[in-house]
N, C-alpha and C. Protein backbone atom coordinates (compact mmCIF):
# COMPACT_ATOMS: atom_id res chain seq x y z
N UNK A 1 -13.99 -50.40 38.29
CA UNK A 1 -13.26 -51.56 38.76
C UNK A 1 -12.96 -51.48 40.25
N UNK A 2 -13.09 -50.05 40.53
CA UNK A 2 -12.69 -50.42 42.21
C UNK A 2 -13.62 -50.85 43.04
N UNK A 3 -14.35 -51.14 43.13
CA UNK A 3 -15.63 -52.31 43.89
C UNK A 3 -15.37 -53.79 43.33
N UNK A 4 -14.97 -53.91 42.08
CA UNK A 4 -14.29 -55.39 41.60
C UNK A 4 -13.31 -56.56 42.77
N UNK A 5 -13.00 -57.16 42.83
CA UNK A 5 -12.32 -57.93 43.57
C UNK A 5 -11.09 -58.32 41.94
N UNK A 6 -10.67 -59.14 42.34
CA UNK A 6 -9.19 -59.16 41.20
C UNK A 6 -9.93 -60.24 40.48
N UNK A 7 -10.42 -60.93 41.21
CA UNK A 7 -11.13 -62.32 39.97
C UNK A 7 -12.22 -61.46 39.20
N UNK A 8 -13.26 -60.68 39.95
CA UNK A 8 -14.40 -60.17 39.71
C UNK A 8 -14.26 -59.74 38.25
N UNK A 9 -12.71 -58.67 38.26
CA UNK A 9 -12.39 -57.40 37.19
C UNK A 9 -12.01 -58.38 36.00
N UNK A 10 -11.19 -60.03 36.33
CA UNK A 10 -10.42 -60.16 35.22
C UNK A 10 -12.01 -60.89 34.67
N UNK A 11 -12.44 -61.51 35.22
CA UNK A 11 -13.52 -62.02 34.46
C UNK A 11 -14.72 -61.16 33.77
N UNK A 12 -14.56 -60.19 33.98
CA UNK A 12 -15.11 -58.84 33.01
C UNK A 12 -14.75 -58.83 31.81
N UNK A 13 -13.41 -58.53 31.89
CA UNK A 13 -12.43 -58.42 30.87
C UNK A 13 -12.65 -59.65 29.96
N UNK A 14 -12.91 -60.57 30.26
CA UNK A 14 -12.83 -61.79 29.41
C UNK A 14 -13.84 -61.72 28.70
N UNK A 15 -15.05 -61.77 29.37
CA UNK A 15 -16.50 -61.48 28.78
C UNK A 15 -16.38 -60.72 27.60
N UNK A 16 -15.95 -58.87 28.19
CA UNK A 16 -16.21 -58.09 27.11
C UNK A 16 -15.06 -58.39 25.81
N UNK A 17 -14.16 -58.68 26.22
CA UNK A 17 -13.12 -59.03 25.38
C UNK A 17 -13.48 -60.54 24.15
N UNK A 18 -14.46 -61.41 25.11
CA UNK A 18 -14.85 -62.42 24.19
C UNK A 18 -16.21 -62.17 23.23
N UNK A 19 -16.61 -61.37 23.92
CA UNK A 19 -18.43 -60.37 23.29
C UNK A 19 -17.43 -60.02 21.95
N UNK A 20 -16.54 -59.10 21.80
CA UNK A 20 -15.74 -58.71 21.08
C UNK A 20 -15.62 -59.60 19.85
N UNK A 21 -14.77 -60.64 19.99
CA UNK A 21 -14.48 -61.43 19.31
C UNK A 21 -15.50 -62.14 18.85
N UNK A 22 -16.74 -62.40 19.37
CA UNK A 22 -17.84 -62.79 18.82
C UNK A 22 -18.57 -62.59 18.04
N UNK A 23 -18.68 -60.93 18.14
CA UNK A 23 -18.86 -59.99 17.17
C UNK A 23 -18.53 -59.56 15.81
N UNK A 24 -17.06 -60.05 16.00
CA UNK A 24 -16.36 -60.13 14.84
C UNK A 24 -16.79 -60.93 13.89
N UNK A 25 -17.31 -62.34 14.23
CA UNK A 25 -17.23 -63.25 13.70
C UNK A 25 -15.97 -64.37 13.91
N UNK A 26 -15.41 -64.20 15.12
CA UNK A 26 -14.32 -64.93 15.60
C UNK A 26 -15.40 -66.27 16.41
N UNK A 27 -14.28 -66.91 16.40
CA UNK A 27 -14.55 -68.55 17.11
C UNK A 27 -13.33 -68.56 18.75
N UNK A 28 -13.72 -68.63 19.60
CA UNK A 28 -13.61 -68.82 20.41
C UNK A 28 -12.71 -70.28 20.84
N UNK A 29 -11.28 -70.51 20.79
CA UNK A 29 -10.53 -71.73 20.94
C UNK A 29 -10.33 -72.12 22.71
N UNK A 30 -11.16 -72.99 23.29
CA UNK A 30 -10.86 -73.21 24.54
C UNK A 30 -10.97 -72.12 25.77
N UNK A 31 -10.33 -71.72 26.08
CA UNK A 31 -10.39 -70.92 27.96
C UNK A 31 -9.40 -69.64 27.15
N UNK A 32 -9.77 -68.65 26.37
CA UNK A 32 -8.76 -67.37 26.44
C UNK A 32 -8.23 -66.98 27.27
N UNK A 33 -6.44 -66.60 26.93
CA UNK A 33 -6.08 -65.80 28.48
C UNK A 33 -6.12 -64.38 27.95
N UNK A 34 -6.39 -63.55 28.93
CA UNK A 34 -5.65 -62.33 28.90
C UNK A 34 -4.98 -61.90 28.68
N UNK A 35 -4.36 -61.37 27.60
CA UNK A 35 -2.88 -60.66 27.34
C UNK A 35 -2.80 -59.45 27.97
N UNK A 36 -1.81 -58.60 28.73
CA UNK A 36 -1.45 -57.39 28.59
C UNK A 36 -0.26 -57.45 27.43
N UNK A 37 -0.78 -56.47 26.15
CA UNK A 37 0.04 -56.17 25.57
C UNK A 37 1.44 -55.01 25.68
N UNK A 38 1.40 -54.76 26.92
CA UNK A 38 2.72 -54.01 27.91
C UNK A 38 2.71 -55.13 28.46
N UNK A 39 3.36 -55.55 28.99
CA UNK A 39 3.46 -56.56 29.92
C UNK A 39 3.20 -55.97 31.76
N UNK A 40 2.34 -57.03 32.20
CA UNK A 40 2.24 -56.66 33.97
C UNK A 40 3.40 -56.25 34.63
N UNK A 41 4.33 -57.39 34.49
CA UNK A 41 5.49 -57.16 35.63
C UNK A 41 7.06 -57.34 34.47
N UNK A 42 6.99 -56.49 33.82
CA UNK A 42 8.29 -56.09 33.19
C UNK A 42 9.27 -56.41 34.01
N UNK A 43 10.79 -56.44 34.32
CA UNK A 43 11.80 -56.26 35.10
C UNK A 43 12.37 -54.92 35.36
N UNK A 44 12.75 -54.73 36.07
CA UNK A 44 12.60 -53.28 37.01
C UNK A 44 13.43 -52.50 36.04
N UNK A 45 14.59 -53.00 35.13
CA UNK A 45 15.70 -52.68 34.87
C UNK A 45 15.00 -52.86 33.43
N UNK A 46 13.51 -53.18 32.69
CA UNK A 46 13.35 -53.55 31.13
C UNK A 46 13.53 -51.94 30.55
N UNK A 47 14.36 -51.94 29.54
CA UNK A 47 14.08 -50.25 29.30
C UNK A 47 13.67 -50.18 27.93
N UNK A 48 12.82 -51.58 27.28
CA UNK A 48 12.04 -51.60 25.85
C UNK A 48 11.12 -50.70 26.53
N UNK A 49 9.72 -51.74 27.14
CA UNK A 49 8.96 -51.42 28.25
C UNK A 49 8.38 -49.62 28.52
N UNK A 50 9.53 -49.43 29.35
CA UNK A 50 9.29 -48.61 30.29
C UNK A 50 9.95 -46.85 29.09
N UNK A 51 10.46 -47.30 27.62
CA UNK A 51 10.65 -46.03 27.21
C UNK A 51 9.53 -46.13 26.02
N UNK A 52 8.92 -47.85 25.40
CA UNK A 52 7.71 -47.61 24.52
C UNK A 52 6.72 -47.49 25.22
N UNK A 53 6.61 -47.62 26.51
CA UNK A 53 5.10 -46.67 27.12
C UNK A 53 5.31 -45.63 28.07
N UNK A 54 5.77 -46.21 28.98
CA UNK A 54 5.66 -45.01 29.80
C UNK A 54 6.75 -45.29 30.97
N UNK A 55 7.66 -44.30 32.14
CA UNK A 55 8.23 -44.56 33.11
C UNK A 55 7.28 -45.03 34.25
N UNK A 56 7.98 -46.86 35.30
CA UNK A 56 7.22 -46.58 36.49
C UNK A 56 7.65 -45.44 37.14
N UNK A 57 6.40 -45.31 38.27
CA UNK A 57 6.02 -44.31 39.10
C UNK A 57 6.46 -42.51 38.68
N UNK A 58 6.30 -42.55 37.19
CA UNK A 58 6.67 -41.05 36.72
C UNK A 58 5.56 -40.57 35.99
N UNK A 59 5.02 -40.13 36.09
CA UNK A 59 3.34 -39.46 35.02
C UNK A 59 4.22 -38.92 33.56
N UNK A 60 3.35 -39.27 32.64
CA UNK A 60 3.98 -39.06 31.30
C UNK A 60 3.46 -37.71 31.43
N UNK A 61 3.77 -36.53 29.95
CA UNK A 61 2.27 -35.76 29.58
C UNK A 61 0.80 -36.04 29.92
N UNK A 62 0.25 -37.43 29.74
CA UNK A 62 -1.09 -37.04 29.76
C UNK A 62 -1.29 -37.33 30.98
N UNK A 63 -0.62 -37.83 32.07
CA UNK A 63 -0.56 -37.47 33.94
C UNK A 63 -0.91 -39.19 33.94
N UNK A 64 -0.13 -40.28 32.67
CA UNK A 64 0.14 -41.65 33.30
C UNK A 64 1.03 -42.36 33.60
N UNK A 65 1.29 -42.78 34.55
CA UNK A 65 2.41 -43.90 34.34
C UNK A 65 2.04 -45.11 33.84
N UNK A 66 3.17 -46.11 34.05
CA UNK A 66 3.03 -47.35 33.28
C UNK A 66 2.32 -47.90 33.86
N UNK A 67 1.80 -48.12 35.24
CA UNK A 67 1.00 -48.81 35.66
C UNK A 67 -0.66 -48.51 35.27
N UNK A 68 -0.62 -47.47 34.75
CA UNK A 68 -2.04 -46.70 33.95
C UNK A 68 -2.51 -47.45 32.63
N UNK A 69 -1.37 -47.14 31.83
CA UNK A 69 -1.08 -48.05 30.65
C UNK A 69 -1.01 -49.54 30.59
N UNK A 70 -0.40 -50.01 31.34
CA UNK A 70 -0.88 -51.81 31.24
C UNK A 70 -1.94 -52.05 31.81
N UNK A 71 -3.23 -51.55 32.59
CA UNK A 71 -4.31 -52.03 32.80
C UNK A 71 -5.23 -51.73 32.54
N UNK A 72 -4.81 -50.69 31.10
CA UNK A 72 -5.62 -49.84 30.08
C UNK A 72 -6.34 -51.14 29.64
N UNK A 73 -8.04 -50.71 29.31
CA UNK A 73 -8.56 -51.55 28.17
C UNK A 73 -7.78 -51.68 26.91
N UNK A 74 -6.83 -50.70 26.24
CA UNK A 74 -6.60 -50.38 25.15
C UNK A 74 -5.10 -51.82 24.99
N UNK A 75 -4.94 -52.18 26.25
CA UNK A 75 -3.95 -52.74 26.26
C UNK A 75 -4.20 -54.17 26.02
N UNK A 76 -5.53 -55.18 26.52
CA UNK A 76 -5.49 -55.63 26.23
C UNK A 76 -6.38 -56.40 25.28
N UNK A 77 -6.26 -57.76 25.44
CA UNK A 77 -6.17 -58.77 24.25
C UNK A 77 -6.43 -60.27 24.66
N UNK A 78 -7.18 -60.86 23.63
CA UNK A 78 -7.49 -62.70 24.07
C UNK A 78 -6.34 -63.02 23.15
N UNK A 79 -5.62 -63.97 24.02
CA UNK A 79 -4.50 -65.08 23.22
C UNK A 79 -5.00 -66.31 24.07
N UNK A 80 -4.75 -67.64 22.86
CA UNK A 80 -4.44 -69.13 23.34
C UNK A 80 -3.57 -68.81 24.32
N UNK A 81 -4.00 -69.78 25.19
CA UNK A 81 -2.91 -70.29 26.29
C UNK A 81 -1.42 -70.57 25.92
N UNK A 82 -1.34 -71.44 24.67
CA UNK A 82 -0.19 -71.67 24.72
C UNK A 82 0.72 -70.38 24.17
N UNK A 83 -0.07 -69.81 23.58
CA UNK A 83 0.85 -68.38 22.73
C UNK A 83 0.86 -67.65 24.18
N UNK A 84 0.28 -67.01 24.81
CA UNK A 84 0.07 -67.02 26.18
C UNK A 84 1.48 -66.90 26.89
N UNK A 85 1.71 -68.14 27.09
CA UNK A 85 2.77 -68.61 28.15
C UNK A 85 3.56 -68.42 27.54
N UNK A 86 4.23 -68.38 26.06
CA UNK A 86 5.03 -68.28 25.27
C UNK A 86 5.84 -67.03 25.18
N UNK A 87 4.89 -65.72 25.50
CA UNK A 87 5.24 -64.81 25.26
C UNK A 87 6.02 -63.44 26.27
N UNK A 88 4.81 -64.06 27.20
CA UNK A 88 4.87 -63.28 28.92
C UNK A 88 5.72 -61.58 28.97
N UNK A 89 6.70 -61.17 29.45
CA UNK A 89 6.84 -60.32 29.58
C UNK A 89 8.33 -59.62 28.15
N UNK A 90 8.28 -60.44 26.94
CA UNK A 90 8.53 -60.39 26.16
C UNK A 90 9.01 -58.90 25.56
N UNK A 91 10.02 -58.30 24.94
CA UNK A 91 9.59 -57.07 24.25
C UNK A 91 8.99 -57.27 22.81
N UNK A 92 8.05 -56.16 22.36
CA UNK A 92 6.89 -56.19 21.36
C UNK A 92 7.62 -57.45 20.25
N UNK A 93 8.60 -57.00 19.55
CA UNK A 93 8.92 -57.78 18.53
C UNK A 93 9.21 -59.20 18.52
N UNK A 94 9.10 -59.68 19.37
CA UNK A 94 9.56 -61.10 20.70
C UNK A 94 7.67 -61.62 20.78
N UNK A 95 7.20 -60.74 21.19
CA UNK A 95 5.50 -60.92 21.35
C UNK A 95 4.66 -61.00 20.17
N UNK A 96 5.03 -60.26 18.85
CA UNK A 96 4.51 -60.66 18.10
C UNK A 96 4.75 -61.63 16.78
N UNK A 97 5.99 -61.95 17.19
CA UNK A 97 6.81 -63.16 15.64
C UNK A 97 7.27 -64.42 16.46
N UNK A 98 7.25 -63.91 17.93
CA UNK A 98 8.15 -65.82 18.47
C UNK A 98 9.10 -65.71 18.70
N UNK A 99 9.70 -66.59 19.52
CA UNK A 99 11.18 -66.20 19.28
C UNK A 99 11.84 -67.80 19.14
N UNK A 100 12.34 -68.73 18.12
CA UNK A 100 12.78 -70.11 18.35
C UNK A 100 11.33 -71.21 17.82
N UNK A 101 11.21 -71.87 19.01
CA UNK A 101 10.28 -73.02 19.01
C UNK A 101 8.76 -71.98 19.67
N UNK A 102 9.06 -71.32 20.23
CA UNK A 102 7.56 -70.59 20.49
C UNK A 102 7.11 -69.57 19.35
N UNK A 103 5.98 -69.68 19.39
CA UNK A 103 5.25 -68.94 18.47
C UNK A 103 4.82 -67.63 19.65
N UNK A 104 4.34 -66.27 18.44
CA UNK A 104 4.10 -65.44 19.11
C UNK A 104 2.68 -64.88 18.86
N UNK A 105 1.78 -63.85 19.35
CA UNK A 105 0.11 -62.80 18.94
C UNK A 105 0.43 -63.26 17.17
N UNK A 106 1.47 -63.16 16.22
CA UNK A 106 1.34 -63.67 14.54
C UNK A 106 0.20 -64.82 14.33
N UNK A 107 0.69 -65.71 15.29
CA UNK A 107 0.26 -67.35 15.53
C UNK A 107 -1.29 -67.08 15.99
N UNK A 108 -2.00 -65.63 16.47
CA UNK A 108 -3.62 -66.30 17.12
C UNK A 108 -4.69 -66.22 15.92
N UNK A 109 -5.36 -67.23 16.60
CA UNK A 109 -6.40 -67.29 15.16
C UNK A 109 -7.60 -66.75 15.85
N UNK A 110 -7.21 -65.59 16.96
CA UNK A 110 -8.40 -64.30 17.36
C UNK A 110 -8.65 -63.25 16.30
N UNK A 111 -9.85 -62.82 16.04
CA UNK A 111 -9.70 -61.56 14.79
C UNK A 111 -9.08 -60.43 15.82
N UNK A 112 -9.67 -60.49 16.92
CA UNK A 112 -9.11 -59.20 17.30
C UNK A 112 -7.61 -58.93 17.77
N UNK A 113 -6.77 -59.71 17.20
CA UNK A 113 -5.60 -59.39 16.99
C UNK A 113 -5.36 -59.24 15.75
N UNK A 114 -6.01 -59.14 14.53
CA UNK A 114 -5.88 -58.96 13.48
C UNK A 114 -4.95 -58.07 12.96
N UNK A 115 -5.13 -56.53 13.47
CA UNK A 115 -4.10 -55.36 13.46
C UNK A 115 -3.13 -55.26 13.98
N UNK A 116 -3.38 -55.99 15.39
CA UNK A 116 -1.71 -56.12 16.23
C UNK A 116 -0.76 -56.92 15.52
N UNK A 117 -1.35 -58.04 15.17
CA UNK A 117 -0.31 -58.61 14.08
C UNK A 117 0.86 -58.18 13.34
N UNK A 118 0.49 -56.65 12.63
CA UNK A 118 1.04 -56.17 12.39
C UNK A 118 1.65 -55.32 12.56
N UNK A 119 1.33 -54.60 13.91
CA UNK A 119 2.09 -53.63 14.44
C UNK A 119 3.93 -53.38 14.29
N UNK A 120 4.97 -52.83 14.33
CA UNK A 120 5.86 -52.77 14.40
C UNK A 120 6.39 -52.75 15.90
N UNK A 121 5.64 -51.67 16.54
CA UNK A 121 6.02 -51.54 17.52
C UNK A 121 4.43 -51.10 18.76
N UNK A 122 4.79 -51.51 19.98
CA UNK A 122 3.19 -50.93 20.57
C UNK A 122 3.66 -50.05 21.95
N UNK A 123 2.76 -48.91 21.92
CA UNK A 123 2.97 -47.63 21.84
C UNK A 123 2.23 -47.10 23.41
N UNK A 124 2.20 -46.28 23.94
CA UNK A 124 1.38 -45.45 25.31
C UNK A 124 0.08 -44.99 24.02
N UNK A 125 0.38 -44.36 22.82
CA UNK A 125 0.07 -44.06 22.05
C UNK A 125 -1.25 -44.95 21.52
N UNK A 126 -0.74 -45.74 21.17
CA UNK A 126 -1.68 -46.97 20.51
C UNK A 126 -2.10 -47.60 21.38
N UNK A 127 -1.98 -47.48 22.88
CA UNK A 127 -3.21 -48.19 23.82
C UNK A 127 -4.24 -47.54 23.75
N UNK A 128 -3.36 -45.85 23.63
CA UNK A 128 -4.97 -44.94 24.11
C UNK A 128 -5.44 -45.12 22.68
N UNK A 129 -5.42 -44.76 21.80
CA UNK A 129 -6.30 -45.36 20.34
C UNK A 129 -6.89 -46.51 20.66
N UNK A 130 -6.09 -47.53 20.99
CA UNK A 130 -7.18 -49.10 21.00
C UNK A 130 -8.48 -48.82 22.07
N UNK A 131 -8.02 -47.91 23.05
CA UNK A 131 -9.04 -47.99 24.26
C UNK A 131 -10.27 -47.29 23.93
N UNK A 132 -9.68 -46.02 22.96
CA UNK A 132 -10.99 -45.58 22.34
C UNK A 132 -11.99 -46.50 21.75
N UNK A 133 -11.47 -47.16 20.83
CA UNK A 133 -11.94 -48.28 19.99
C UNK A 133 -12.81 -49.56 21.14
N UNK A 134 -12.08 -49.50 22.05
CA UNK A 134 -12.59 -50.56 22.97
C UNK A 134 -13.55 -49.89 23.79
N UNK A 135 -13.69 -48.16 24.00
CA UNK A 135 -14.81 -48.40 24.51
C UNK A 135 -16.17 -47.94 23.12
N UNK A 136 -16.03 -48.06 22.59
CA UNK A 136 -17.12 -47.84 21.52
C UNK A 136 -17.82 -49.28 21.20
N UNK A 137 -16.63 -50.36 21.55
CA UNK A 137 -17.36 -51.82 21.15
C UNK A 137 -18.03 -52.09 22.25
N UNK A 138 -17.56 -51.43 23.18
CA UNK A 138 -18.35 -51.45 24.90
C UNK A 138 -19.81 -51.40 24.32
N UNK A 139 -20.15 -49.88 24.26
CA UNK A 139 -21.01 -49.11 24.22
C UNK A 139 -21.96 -50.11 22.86
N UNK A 140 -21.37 -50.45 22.04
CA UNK A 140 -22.33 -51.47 20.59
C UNK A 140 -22.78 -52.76 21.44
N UNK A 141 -22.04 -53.07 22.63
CA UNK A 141 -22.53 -54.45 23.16
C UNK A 141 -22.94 -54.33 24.10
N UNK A 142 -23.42 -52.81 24.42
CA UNK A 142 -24.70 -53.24 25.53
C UNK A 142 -26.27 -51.79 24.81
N UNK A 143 -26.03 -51.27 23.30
CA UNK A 143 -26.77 -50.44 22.53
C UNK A 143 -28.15 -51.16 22.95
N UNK A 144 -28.99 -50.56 22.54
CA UNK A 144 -30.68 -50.49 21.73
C UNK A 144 -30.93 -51.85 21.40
N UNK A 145 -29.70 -51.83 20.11
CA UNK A 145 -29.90 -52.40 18.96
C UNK A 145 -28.94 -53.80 19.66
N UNK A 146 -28.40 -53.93 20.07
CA UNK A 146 -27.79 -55.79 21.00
C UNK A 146 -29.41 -55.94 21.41
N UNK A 147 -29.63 -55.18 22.80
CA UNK A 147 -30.83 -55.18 23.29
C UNK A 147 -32.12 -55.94 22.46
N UNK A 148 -32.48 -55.30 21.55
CA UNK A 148 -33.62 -55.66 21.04
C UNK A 148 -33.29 -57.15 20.25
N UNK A 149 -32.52 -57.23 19.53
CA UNK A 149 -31.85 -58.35 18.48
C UNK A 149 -30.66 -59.14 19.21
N UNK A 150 -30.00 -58.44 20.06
CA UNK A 150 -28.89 -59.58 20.87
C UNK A 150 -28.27 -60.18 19.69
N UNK A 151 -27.63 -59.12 18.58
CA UNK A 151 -26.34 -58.72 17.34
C UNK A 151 -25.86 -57.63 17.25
N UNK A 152 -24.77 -57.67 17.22
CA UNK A 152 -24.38 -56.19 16.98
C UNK A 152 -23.23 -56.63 16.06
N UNK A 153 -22.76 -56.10 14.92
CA UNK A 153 -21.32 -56.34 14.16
C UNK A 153 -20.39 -55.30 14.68
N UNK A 154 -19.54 -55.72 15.19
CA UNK A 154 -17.97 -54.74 15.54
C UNK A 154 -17.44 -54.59 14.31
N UNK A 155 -16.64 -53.50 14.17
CA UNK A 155 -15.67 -52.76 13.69
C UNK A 155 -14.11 -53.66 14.07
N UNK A 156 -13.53 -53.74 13.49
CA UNK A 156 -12.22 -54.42 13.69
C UNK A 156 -11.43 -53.04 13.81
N UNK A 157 -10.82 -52.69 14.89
CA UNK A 157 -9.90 -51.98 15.22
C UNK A 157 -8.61 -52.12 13.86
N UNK A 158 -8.49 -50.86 13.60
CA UNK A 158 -7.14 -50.30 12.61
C UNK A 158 -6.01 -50.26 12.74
N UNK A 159 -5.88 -49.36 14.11
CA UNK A 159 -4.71 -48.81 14.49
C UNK A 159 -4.65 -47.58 14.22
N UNK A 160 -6.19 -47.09 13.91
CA UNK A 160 -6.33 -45.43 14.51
C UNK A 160 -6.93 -44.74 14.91
């Protein structure tokens, strides 16, 4: 990503993230946004945030901070726009049920939120699991076997 420009990287992300969902057998609703499932710009003072992943500018154990973790592949995710805007820098349980008149990630009719759905809580933990997972769907959507046939079936991420 560091030769990327900021449009360059997010429109990557969309691609592989929509290859993804394609794979699945998902349908594609309009212009996907990007979710970070940490949120980008938490409030300085969020302490859901900053104690379910990680401290800013402090290296956890595995030598990350939070800014490592929210721009993890593992982190994110295609949501509708309107669930999207709905949710923004939300804590998890707020992001995935709604809170009121907004709906929350419960509401997308993406498969690859299928598991987050149900998450309880999302984790430093469970990015690096998803990222594993995300780069293996990498690696199936650009294989041999895409190559020759341009199909590949994904694996729907678990949550392990």
């Amino acid at each position: 990503f560091d030769d990327l420009t900021q449009t360059e990287a997010v429109g990557l992300e969309r691609y592989i993230l929509r290859r993804i969902e394609a794979s699945t057998g998902g349908a594609i609703a309009g212009v996907p946004h990007i979710e970070h499932l940490a949120p980008q710009k938490p409030a300085k003072t969020d302490t859901h945030w900053f104690t379910a992943i990680a401290k800013p500018d402090k290296e956890d154990t595995k030598g990350f901070d939070y800014d490592d973790y929210k721009t993890n592949w593992g982190n994110l995710t295609l949501l509708e726009d309107s669930l999207n805007k709905s949710i923004k820098n939300s804590p998890w349980p707020t992001k995935v049920k709604g809170s009121g008149r907004y709906k929350g990630i419960s509401a997308s009719n993406y498969n690859i939120n299928s598991h987050i759905k149900t998450m309880k809580k999302w984790t430093a933990a469970d990015i690096l699991r998803r990222e594993k997972w995300m780069k293996k769907c990498i690696s199936e959507l650009v294989s041999a076997k895409w190559v020759k046939t341009g199909k590949v079936t994904i694996t729907m991420w678990d949550g392990k």
